[in-house]
N, C-alpha and C. Protein backbone atom coordinates (compact mmCIF):
# COMPACT_ATOMS: atom_id res chain seq x y z
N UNK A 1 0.85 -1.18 0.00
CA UNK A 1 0.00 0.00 0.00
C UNK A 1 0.89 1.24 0.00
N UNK A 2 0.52 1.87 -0.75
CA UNK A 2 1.27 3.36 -0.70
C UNK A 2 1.32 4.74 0.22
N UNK A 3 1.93 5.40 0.39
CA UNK A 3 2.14 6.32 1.35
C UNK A 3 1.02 6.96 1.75
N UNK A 4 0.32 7.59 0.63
CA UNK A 4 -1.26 8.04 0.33
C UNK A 4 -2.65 7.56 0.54
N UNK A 5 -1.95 6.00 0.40
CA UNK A 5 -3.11 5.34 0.61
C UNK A 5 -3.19 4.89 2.16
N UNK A 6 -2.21 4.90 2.53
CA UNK A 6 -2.35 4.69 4.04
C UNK A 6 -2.98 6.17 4.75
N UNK A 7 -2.62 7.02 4.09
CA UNK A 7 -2.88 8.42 4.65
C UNK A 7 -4.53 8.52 4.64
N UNK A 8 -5.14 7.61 3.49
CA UNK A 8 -6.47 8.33 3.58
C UNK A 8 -7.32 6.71 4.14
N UNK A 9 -6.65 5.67 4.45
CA UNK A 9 -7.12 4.95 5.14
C UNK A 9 -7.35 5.18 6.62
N UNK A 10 -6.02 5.82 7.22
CA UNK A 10 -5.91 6.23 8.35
C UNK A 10 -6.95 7.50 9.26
N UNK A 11 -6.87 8.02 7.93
CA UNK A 11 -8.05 9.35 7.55
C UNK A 11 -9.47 8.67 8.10
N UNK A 12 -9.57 8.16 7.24
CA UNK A 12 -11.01 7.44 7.24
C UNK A 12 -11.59 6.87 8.48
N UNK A 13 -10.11 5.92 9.03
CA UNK A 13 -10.41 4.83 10.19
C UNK A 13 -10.91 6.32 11.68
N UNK A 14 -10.02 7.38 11.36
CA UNK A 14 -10.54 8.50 12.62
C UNK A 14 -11.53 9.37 12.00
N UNK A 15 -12.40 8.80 11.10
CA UNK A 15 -13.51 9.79 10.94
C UNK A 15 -13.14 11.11 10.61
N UNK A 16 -12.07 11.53 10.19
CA UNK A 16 -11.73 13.07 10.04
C UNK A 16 -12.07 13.26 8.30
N UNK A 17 -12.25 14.39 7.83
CA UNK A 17 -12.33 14.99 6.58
C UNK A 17 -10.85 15.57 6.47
N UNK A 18 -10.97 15.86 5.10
CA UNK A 18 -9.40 16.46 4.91
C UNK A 18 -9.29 17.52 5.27
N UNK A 19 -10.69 18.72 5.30
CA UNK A 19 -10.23 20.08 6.44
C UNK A 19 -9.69 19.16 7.92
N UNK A 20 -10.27 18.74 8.32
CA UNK A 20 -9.90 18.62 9.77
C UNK A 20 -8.77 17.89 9.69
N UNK A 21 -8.59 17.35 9.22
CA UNK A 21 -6.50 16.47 9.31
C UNK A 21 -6.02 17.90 8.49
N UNK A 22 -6.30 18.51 7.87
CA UNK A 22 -5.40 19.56 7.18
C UNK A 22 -5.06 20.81 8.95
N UNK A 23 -6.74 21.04 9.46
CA UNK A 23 -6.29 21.64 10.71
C UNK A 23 -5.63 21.13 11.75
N UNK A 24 -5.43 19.52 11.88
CA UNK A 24 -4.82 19.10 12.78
C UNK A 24 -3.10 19.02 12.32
N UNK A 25 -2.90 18.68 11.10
CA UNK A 25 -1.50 18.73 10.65
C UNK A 25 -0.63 20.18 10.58
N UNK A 26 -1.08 21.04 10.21
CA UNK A 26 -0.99 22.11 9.22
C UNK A 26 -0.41 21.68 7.83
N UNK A 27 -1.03 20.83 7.26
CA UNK A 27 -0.63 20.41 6.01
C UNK A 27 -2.19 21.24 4.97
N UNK A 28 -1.93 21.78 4.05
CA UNK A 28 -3.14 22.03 3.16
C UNK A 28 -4.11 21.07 2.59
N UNK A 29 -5.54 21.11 2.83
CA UNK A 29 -6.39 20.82 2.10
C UNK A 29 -5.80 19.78 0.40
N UNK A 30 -5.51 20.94 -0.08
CA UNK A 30 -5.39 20.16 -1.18
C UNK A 30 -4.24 19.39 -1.38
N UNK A 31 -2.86 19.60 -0.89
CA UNK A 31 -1.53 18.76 -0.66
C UNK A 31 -2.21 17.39 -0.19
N UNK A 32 -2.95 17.81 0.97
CA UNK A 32 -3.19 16.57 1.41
C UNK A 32 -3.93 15.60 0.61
N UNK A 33 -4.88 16.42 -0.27
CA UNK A 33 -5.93 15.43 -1.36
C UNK A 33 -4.87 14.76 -2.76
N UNK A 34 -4.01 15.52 -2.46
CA UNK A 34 -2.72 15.23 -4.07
C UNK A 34 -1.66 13.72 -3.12
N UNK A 35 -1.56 14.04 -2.16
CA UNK A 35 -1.03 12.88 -1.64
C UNK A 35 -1.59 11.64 -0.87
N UNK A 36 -2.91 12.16 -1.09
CA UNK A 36 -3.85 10.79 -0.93
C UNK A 36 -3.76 9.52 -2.30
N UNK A 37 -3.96 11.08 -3.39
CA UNK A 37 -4.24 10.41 -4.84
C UNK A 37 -3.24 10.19 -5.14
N UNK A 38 -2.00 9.52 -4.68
CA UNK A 38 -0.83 9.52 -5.39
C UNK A 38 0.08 10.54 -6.27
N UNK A 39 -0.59 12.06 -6.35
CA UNK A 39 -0.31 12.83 -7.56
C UNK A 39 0.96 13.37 -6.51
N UNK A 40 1.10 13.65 -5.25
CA UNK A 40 2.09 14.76 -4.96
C UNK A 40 3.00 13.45 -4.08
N UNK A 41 4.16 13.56 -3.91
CA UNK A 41 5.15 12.92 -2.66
C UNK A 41 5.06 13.50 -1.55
N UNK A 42 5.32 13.85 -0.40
CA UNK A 42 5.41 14.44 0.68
C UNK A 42 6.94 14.47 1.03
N UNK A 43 7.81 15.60 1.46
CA UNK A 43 8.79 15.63 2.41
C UNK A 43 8.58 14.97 3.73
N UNK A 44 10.12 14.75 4.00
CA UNK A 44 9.86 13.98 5.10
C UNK A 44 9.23 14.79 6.33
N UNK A 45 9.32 16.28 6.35
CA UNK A 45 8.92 16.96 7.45
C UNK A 45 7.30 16.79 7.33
N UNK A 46 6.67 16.76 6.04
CA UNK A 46 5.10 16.67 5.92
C UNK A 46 4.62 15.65 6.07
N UNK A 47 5.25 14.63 6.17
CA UNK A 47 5.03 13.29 6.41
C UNK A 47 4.82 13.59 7.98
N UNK A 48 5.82 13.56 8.47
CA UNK A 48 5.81 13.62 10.32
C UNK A 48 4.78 14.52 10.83
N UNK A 49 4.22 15.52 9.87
CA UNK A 49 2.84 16.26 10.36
C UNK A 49 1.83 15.71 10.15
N UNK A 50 1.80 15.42 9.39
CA UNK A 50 0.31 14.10 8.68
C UNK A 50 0.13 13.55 9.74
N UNK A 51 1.54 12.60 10.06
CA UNK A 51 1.63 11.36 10.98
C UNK A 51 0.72 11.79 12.44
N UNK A 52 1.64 13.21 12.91
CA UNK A 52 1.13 13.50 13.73
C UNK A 52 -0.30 13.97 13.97
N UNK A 53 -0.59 14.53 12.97
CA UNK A 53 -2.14 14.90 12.80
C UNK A 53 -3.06 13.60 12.79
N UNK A 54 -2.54 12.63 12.63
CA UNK A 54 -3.41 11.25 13.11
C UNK A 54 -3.43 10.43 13.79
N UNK A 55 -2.44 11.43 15.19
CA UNK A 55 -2.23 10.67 16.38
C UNK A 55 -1.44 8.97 16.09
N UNK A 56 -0.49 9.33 15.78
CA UNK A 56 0.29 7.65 14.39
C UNK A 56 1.78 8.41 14.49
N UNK A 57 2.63 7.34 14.87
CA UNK A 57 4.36 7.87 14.20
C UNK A 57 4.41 7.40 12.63
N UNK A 58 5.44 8.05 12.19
CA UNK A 58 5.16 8.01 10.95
C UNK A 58 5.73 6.21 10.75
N UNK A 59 6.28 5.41 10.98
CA UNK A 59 6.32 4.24 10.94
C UNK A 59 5.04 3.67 10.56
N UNK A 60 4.61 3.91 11.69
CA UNK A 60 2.88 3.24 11.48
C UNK A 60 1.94 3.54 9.99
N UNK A 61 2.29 5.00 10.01
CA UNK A 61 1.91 5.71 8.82
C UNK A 61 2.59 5.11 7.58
N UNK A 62 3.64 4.54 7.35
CA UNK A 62 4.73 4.09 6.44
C UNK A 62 3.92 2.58 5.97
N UNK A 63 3.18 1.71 7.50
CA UNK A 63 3.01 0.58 7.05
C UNK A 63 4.12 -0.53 7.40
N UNK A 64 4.98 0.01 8.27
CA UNK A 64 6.04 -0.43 8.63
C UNK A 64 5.88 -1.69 9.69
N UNK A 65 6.04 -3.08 9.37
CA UNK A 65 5.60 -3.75 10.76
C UNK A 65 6.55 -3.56 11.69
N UNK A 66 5.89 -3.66 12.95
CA UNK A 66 6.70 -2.76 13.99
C UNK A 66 7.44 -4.49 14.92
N UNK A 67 7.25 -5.84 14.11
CA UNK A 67 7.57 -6.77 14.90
C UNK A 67 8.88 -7.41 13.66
N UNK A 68 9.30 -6.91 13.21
CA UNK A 68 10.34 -7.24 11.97
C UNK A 68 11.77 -8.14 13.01
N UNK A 69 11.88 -9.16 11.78
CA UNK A 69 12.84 -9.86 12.90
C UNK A 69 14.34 -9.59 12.63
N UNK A 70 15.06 -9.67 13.29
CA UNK A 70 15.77 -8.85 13.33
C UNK A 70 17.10 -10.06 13.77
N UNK A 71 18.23 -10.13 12.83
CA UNK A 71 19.61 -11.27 12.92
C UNK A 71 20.75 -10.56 13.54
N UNK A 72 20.83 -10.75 13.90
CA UNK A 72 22.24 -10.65 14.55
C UNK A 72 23.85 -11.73 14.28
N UNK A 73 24.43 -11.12 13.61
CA UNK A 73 25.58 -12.37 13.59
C UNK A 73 26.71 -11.71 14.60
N UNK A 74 27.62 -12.57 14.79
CA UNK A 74 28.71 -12.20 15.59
C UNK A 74 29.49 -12.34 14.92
N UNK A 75 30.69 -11.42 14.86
CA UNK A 75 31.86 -11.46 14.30
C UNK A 75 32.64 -12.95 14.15
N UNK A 76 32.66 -13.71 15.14
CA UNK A 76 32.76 -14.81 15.41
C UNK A 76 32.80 -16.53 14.99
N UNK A 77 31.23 -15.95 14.46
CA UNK A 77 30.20 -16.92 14.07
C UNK A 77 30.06 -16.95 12.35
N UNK A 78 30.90 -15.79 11.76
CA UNK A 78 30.60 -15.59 10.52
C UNK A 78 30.55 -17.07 9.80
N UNK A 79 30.01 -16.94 8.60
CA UNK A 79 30.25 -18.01 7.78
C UNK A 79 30.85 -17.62 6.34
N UNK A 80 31.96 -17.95 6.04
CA UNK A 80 33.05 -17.97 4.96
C UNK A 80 32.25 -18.10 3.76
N UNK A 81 32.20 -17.32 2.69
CA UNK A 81 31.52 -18.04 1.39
C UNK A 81 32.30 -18.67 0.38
């Protein structure tokens, strides 16, 4: 799912319209409708206002699973190819 599309899912799931996430972010009305529709990208600073305007870190907002597993090798333990 895309950046946008999480934005106006997220939108949706808190009942807000795009004035009211535009007043809760300070992101504009229409930026915000161009990066719903895929038409605009967001900086990373407009991203983190969005995010915040939907009570969400932007991780969450990203779609990011927050349980990712995670390897560890040891210097040690390497394996030679």
């Amino acid at each position: 799912m895309s950046f946008g599309e999480n934005v106006k899912k997220a939108r949706k799931s808190k009942s807000l319209s795009l004035q009211e996430l535009s007043d809760r972010c300070g992101v504009s009305r229409s930026m915000l409708s161009q990066i719903e529709r895929g038409e605009k990208n967001p900086t990373i600073q407009v991203a983190c206002q969005i995010a915040e305007g939907l009570d969400m870190t932007l991780s969450q907002l990203l779609g990011e699973d927050a349980r990712k597993e995670v390897i560890v090798i040891k210097k040690e333990t390497k394996i030679p190819l």
